[in-house]
N, C-alpha and C. Protein backbone atom coordinates (compact mmCIF):
# COMPACT_ATOMS: atom_id res chain seq x y z
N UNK A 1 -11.06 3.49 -48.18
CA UNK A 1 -11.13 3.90 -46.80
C UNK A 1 -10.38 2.87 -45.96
N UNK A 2 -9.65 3.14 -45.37
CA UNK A 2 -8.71 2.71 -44.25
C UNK A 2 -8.75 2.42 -43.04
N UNK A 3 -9.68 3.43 -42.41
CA UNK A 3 -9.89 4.19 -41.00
C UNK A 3 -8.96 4.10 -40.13
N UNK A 4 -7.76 4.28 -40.85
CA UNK A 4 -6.32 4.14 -39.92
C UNK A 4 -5.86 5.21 -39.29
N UNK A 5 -6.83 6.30 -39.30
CA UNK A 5 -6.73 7.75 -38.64
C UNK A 5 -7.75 8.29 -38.16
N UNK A 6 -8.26 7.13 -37.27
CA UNK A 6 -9.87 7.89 -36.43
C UNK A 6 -9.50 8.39 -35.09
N UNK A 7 -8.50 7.85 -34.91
CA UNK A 7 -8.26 8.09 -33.23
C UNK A 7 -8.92 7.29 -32.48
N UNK A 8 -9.69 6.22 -32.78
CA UNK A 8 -9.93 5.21 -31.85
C UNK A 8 -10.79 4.22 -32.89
N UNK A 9 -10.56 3.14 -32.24
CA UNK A 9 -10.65 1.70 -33.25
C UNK A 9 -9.93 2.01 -35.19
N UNK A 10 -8.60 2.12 -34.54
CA UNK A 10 -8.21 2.60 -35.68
C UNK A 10 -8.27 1.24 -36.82
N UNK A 11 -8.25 1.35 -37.91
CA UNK A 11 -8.05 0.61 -38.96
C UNK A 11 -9.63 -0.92 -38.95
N UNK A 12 -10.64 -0.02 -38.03
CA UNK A 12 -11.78 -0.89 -38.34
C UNK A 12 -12.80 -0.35 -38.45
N UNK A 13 -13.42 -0.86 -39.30
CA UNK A 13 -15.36 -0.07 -39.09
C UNK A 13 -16.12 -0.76 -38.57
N UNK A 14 -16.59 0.29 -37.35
CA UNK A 14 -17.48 -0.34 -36.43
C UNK A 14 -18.87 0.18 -36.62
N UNK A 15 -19.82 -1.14 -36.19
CA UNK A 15 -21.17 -1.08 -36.56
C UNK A 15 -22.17 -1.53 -34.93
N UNK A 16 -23.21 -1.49 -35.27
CA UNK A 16 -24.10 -2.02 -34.34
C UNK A 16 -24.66 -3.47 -35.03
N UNK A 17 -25.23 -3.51 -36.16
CA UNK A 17 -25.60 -4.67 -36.97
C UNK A 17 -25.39 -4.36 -38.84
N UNK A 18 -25.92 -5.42 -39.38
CA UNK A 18 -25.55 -5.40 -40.86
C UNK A 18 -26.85 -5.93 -41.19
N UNK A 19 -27.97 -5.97 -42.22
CA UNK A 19 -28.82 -6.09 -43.36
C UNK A 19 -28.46 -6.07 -44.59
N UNK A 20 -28.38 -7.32 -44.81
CA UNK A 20 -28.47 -7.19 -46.59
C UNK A 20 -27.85 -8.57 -47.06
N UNK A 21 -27.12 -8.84 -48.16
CA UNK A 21 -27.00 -9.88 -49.02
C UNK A 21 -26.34 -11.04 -48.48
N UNK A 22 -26.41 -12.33 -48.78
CA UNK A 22 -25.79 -13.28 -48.49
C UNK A 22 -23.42 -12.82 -48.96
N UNK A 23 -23.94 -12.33 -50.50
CA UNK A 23 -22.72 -11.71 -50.13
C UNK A 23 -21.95 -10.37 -49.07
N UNK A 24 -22.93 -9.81 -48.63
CA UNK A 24 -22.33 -9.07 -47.52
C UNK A 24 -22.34 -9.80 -46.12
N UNK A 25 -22.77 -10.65 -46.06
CA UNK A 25 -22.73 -11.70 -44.60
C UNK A 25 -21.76 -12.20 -45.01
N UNK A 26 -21.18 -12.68 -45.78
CA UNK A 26 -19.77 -13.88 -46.54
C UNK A 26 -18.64 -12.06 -45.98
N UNK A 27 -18.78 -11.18 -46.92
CA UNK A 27 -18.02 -10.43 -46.58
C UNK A 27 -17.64 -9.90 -45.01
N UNK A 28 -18.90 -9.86 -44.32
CA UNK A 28 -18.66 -9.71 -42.46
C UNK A 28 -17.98 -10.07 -41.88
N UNK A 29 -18.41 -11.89 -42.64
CA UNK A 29 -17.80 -13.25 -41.33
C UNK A 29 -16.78 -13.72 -41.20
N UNK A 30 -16.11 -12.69 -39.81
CA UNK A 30 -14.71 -13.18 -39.38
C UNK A 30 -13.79 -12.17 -40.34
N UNK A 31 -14.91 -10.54 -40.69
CA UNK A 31 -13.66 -9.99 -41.36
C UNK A 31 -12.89 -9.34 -40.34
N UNK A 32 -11.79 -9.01 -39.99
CA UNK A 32 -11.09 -8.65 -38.78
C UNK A 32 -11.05 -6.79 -38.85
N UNK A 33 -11.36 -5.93 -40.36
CA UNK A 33 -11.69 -4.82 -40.60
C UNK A 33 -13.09 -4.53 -40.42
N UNK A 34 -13.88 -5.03 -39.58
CA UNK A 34 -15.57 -4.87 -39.00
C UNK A 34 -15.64 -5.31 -37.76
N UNK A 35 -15.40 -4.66 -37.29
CA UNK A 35 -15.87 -4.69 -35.23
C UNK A 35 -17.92 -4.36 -35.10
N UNK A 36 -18.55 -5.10 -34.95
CA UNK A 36 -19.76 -5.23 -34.32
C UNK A 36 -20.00 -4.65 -33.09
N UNK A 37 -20.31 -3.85 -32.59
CA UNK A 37 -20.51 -3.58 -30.98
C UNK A 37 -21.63 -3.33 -30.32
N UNK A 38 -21.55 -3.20 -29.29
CA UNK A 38 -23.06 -2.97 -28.87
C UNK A 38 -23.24 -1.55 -28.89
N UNK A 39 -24.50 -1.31 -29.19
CA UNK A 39 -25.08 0.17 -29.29
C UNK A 39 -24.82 0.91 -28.27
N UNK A 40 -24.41 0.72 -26.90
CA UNK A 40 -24.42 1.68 -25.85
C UNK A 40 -22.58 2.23 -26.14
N UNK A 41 -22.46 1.69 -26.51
CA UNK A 41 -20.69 2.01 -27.09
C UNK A 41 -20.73 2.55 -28.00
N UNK A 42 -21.04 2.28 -29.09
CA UNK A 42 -20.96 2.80 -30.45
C UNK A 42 -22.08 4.35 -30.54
N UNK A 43 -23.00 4.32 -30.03
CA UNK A 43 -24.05 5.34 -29.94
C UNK A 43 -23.29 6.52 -28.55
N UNK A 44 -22.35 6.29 -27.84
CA UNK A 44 -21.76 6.93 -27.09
C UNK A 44 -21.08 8.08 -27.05
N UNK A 45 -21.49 9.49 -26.72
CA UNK A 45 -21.18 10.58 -27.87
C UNK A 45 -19.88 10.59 -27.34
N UNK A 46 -19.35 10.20 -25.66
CA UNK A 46 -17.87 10.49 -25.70
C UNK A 46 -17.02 9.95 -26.16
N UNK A 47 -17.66 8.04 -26.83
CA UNK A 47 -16.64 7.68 -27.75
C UNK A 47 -16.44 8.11 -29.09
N UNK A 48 -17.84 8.61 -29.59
CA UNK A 48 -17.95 9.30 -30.80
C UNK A 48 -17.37 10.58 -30.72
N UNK A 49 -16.68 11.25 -29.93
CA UNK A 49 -16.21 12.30 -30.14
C UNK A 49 -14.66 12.02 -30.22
N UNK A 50 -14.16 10.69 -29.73
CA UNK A 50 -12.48 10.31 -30.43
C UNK A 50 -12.25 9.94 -31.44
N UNK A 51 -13.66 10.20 -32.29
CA UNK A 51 -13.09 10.02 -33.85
C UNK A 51 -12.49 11.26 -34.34
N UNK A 52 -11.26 11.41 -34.81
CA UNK A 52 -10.59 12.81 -35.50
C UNK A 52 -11.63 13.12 -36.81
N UNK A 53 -11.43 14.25 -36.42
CA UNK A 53 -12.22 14.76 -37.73
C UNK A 53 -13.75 14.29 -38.24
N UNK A 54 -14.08 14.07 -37.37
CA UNK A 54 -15.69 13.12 -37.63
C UNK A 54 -16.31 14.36 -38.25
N UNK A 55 -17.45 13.20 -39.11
CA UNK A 55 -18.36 13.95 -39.31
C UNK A 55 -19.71 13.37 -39.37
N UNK A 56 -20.62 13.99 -38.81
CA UNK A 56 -21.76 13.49 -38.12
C UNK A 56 -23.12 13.56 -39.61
N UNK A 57 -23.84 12.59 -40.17
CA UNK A 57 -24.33 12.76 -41.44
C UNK A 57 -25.73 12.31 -41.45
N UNK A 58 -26.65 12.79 -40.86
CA UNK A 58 -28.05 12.28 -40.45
C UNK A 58 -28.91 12.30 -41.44
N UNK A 59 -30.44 12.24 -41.25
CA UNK A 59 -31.75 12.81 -41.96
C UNK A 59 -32.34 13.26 -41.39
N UNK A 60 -33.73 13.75 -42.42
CA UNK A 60 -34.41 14.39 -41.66
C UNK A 60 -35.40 14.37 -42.68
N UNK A 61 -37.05 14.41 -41.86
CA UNK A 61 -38.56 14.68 -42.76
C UNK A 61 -38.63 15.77 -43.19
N UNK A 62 -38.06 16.56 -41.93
CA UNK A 62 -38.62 18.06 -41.80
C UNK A 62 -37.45 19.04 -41.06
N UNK A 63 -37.77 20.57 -41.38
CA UNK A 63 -36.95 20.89 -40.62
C UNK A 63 -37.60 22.21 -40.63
N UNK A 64 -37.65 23.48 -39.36
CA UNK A 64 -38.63 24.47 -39.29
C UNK A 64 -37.88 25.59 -39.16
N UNK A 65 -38.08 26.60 -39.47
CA UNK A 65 -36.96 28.05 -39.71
C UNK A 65 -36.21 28.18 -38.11
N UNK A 66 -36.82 27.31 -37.34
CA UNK A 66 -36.22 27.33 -36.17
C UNK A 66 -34.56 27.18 -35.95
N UNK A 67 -35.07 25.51 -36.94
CA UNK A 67 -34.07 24.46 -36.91
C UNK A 67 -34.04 23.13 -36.10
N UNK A 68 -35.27 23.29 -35.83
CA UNK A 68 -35.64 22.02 -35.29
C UNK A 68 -36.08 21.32 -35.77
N UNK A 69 -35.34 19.72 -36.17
CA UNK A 69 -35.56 18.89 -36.84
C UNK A 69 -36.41 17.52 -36.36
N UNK A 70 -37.21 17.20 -37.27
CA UNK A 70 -37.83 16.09 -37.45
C UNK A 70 -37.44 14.68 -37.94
N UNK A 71 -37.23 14.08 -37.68
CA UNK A 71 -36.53 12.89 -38.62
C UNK A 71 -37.23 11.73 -37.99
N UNK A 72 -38.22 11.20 -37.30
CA UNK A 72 -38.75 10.16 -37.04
C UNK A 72 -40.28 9.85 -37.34
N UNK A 73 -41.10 11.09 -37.46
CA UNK A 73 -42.37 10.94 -37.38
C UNK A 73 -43.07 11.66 -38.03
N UNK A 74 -44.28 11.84 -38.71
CA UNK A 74 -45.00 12.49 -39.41
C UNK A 74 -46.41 12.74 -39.13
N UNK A 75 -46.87 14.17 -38.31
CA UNK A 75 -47.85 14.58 -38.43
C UNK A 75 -47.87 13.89 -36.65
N UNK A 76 -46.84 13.46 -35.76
CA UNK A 76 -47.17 12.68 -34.69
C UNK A 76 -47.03 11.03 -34.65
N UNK A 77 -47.57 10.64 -35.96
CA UNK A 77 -47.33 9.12 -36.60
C UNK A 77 -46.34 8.74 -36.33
N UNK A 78 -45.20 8.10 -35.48
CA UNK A 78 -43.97 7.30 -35.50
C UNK A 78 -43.91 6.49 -36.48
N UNK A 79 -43.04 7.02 -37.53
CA UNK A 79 -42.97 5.90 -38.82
C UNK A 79 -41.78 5.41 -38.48
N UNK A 80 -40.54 5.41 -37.89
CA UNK A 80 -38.89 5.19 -37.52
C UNK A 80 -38.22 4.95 -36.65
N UNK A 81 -37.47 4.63 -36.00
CA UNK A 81 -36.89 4.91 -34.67
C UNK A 81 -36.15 5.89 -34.92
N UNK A 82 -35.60 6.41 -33.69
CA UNK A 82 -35.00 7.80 -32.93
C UNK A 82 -33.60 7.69 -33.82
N UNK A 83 -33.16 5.97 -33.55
CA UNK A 83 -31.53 5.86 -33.89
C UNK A 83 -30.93 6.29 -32.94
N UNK A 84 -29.10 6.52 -33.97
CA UNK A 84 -28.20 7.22 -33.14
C UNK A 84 -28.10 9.02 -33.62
N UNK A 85 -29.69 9.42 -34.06
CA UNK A 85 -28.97 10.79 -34.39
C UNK A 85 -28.34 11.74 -33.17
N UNK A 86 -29.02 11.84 -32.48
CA UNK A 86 -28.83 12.73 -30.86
C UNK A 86 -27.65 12.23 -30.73
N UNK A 87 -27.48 11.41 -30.67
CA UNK A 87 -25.47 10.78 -29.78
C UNK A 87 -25.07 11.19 -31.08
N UNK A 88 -25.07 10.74 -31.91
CA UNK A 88 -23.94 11.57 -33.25
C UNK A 88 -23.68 13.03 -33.30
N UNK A 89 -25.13 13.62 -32.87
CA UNK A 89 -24.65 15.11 -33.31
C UNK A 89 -24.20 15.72 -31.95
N UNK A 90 -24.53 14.85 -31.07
CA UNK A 90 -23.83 15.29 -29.52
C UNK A 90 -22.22 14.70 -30.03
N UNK A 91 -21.66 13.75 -30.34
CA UNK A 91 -20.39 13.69 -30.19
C UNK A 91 -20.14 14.12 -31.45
N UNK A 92 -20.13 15.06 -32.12
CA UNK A 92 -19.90 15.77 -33.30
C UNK A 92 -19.54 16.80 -32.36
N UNK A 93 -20.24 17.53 -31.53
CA UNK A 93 -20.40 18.88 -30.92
C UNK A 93 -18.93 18.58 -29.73
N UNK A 94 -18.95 17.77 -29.37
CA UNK A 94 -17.52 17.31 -28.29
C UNK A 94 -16.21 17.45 -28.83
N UNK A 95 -16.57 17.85 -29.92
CA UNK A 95 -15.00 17.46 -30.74
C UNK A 95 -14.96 18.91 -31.60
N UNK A 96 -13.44 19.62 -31.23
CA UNK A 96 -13.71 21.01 -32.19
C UNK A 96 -13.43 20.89 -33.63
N UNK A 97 -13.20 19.74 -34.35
CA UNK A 97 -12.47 19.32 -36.01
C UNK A 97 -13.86 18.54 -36.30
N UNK A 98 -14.87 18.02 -35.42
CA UNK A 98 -16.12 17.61 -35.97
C UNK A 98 -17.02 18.32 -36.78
N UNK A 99 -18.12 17.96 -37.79
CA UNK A 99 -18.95 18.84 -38.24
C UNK A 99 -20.12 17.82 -38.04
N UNK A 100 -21.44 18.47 -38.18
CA UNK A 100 -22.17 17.76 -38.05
C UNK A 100 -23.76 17.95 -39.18
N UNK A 101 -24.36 17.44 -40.02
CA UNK A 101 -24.96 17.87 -40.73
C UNK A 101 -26.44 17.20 -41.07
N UNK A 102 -27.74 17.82 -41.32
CA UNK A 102 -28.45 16.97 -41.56
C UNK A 102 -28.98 17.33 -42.77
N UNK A 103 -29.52 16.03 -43.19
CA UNK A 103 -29.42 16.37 -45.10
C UNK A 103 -30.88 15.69 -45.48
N UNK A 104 -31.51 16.58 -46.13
CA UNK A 104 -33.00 15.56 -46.77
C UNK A 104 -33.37 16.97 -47.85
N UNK A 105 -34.23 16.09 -48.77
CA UNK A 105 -34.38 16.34 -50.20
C UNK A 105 -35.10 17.80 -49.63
N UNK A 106 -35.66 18.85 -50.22
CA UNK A 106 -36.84 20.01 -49.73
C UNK A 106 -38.09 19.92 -50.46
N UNK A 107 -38.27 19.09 -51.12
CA UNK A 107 -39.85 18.72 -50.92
C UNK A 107 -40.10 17.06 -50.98
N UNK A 108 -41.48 17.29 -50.69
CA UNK A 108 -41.99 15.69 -51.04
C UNK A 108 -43.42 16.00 -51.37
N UNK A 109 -43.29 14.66 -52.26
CA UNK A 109 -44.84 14.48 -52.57
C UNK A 109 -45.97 14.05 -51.77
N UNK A 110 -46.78 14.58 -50.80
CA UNK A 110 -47.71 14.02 -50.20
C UNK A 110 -49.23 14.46 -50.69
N UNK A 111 -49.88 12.78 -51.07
CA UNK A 111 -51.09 13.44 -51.96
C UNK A 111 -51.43 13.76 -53.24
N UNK A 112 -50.17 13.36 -53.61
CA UNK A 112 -49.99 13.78 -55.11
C UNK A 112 -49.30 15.37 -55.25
N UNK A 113 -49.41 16.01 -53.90
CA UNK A 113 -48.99 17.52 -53.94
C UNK A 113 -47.73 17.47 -53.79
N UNK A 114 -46.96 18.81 -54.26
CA UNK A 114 -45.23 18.75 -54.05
C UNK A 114 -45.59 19.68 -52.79
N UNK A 115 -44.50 19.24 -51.34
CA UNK A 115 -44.88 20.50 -50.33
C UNK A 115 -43.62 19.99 -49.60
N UNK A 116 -43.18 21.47 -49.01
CA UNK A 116 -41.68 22.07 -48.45
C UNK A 116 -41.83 21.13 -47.65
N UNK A 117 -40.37 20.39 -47.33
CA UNK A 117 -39.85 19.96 -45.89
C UNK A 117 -38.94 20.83 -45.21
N UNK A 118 -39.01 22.20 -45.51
CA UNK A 118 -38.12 23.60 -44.68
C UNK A 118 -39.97 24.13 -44.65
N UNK A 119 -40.11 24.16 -43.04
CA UNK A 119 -41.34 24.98 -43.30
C UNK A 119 -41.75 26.01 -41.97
N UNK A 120 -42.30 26.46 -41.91
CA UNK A 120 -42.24 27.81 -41.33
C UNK A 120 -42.08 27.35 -39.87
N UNK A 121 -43.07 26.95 -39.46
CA UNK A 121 -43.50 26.01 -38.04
C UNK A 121 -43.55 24.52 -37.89
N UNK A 122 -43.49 23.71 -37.66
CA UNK A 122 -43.73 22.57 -37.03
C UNK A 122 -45.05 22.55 -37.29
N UNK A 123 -45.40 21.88 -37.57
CA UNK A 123 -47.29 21.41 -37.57
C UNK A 123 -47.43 20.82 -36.00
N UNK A 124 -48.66 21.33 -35.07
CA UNK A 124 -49.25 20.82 -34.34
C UNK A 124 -48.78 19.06 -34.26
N UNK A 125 -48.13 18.50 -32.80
CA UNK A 125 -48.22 16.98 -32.96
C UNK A 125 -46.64 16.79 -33.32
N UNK A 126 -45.57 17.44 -33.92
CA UNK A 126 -44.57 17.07 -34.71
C UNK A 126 -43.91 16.81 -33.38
N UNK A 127 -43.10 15.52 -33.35
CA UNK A 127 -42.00 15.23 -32.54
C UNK A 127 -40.76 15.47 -32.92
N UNK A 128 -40.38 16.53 -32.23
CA UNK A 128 -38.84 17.14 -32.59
C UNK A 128 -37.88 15.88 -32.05
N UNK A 129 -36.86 15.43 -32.91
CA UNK A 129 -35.66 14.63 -32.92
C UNK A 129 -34.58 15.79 -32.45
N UNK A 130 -34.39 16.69 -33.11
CA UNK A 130 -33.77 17.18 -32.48
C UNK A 130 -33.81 19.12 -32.34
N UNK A 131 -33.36 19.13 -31.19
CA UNK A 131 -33.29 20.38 -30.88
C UNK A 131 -32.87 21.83 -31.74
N UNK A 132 -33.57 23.14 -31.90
CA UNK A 132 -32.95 23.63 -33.02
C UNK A 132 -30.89 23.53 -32.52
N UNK A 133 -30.88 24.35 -31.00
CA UNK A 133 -29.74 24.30 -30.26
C UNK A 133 -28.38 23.50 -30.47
N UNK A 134 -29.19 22.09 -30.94
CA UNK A 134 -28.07 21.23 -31.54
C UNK A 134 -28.01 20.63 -32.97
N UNK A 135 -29.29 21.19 -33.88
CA UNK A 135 -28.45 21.84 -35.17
C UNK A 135 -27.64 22.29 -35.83
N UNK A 136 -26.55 21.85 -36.28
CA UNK A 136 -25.30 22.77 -37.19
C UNK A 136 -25.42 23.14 -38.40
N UNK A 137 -25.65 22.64 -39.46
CA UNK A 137 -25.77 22.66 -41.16
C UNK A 137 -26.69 21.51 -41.52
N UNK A 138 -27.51 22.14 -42.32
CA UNK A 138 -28.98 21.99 -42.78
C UNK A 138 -28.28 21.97 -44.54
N UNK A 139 -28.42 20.24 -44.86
CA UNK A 139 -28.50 20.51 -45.97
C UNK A 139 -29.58 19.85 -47.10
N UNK A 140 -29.59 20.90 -48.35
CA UNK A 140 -30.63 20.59 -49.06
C UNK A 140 -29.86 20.41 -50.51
N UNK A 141 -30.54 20.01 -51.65
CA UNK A 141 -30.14 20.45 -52.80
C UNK A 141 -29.83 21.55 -53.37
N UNK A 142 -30.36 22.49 -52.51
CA UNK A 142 -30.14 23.83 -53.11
C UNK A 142 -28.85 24.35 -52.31
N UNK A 143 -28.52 24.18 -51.50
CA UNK A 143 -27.41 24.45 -50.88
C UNK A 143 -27.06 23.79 -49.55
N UNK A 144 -26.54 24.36 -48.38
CA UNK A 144 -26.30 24.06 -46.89
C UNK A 144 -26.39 25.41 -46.15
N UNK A 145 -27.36 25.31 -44.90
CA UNK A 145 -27.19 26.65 -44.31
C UNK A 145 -26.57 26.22 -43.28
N UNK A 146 -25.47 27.33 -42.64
CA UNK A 146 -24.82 26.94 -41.62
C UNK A 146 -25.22 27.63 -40.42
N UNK A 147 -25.88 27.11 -39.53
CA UNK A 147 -27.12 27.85 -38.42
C UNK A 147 -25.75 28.03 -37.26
N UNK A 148 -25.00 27.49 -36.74
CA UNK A 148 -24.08 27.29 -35.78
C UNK A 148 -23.75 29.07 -35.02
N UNK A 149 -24.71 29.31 -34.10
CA UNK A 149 -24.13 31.24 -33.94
C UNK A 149 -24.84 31.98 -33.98
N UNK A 150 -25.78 31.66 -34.89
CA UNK A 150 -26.87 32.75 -35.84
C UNK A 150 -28.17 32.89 -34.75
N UNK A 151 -28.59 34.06 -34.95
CA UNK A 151 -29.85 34.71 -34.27
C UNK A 151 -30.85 34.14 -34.91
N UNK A 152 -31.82 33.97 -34.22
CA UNK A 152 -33.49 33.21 -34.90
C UNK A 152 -33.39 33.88 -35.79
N UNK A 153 -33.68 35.56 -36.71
CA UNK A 153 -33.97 35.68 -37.77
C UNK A 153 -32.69 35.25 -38.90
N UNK A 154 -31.45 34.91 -38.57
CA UNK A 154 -30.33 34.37 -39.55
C UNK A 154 -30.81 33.18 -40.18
N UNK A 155 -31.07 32.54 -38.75
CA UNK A 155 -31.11 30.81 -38.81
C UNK A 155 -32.54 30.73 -40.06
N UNK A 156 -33.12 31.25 -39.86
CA UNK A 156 -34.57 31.27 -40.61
C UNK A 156 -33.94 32.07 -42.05
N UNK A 157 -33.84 32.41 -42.00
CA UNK A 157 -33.15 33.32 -43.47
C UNK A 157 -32.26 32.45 -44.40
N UNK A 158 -31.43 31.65 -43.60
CA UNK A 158 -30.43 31.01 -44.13
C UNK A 158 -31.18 29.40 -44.29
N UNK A 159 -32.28 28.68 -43.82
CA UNK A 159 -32.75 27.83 -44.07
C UNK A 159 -33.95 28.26 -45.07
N UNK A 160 -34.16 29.33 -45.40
CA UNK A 160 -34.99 30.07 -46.59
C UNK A 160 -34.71 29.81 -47.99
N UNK A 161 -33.23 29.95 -47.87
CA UNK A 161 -32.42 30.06 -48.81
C UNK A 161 -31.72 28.42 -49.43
N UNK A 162 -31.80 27.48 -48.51
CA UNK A 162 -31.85 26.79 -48.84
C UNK A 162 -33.13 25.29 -49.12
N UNK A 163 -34.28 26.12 -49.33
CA UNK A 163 -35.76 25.36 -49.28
C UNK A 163 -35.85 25.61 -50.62
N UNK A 164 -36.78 24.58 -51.52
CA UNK A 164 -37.01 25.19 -52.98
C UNK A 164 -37.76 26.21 -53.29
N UNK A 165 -36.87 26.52 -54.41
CA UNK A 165 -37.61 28.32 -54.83
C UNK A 165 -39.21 28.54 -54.55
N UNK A 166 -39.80 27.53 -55.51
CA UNK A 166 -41.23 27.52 -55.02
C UNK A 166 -41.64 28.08 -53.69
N UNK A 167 -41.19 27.48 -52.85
CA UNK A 167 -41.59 27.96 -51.35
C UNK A 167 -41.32 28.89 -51.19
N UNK A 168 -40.04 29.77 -51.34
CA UNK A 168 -39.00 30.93 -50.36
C UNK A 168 -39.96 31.77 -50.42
N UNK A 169 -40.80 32.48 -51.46
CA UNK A 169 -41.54 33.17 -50.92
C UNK A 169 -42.62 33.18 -49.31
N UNK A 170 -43.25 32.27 -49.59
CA UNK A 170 -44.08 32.15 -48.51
C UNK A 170 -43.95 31.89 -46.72
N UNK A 171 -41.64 31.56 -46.81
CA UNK A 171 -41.40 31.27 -46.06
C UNK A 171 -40.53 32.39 -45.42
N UNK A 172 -40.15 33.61 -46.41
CA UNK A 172 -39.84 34.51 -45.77
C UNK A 172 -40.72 35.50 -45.61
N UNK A 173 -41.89 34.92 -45.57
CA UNK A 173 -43.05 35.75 -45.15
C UNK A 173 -43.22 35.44 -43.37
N UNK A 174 -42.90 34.03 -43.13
CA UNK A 174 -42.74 33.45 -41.57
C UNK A 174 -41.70 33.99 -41.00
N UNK A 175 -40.37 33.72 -41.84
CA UNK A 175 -39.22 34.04 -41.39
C UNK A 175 -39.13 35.74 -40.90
N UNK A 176 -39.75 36.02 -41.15
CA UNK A 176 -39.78 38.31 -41.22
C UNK A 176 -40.28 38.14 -39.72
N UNK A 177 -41.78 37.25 -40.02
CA UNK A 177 -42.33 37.16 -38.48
C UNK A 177 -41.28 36.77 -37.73
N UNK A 178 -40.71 35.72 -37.65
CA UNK A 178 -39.84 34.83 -36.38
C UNK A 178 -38.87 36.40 -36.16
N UNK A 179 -38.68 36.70 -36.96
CA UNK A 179 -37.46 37.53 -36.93
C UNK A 179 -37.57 38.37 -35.50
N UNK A 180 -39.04 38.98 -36.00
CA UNK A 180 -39.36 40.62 -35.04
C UNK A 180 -39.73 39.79 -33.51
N UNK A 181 -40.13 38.61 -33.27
CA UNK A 181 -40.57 37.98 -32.23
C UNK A 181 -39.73 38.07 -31.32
């Protein structure tokens, strides 16, 4: 990687901070290909939208046939900070060659139980990160749904399809509902 074709801070990768090894601090210091900046710049969706061709690559806990994603908290619990997802997928959306995507496994173990992170509703308490509205592609192991257009019963159909098999039943039992609503 080069980054000699971002359209702005060309030929450097820029960060907010770095964690990790004494050899990646040796590698940082005074490398002239790592610009440091402050977060109100770098988190800035109109500078993030002069990257060519960006592509915006988040997480997520949860995500609801809506498409409204979870990525900070559980059950209400703040386990994370917010971050830069919102400014990424806002300057993803500024730019027409941007894509923007959020990606987490479709189940987890809580309890010892395996249970969907594509799930019908939001549980009572869930703090939405982000809006279904500024959702684009939802991806899972099983595939990517591309919500960008789609009517509540698409968007739910197409995040059905990509939740594990186990579930799809029970979730296009919600999804039928959202549909007729």
């Amino acid at each position: 990687m080069t980054n000699d074709r971002k359209g702005i801070f060309d030929g450097v990768s820029v960060t907010t901070f770095a964690l990790g090894t004494a050899d990646l601090y040796a590698f940082l210091d005074g490398n002239p290909e790592v610009a440091f900046l402050d977060v109100a710049t770098v988190n800035d969706p109109s500078v993030i939208s002069r990257n060519a061709n960006f592509l915006s690559i988040n997480g997520a806990l949860s995500v609801d046939l809506y498409g409204q994603i979870v990525a900070d908290s559980i059950g209400g619990r703040q386990i994370s900070g917010v971050g830069g997802q919102e400014d990424f997928i806002a300057g993803a959306e500024l730019h027409l060659d941007a894509h923007s995507l959020v990606c987490l496994r479709s189940t987890a173990q809580v309890g010892g139980d395996r249970v969907s992170r594509i799930v019908g509703l939001l549980p009572e308490g869930s703090v939405v990160s982000t809006p279904r509205h500024h959702t684009g592609v939802v991806v899972t192991e099983w595939g990517a749904a591309e919500l960008t257009g789609l009517t509540v019963r698409e968007r739910a159909q197409a995040l059905v399809e990509v939740a594990h098999p186990d579930f799809r039943p029970e979730l296009r039992v919600v999804a039928d509902r959202l549909g007729r609503a």
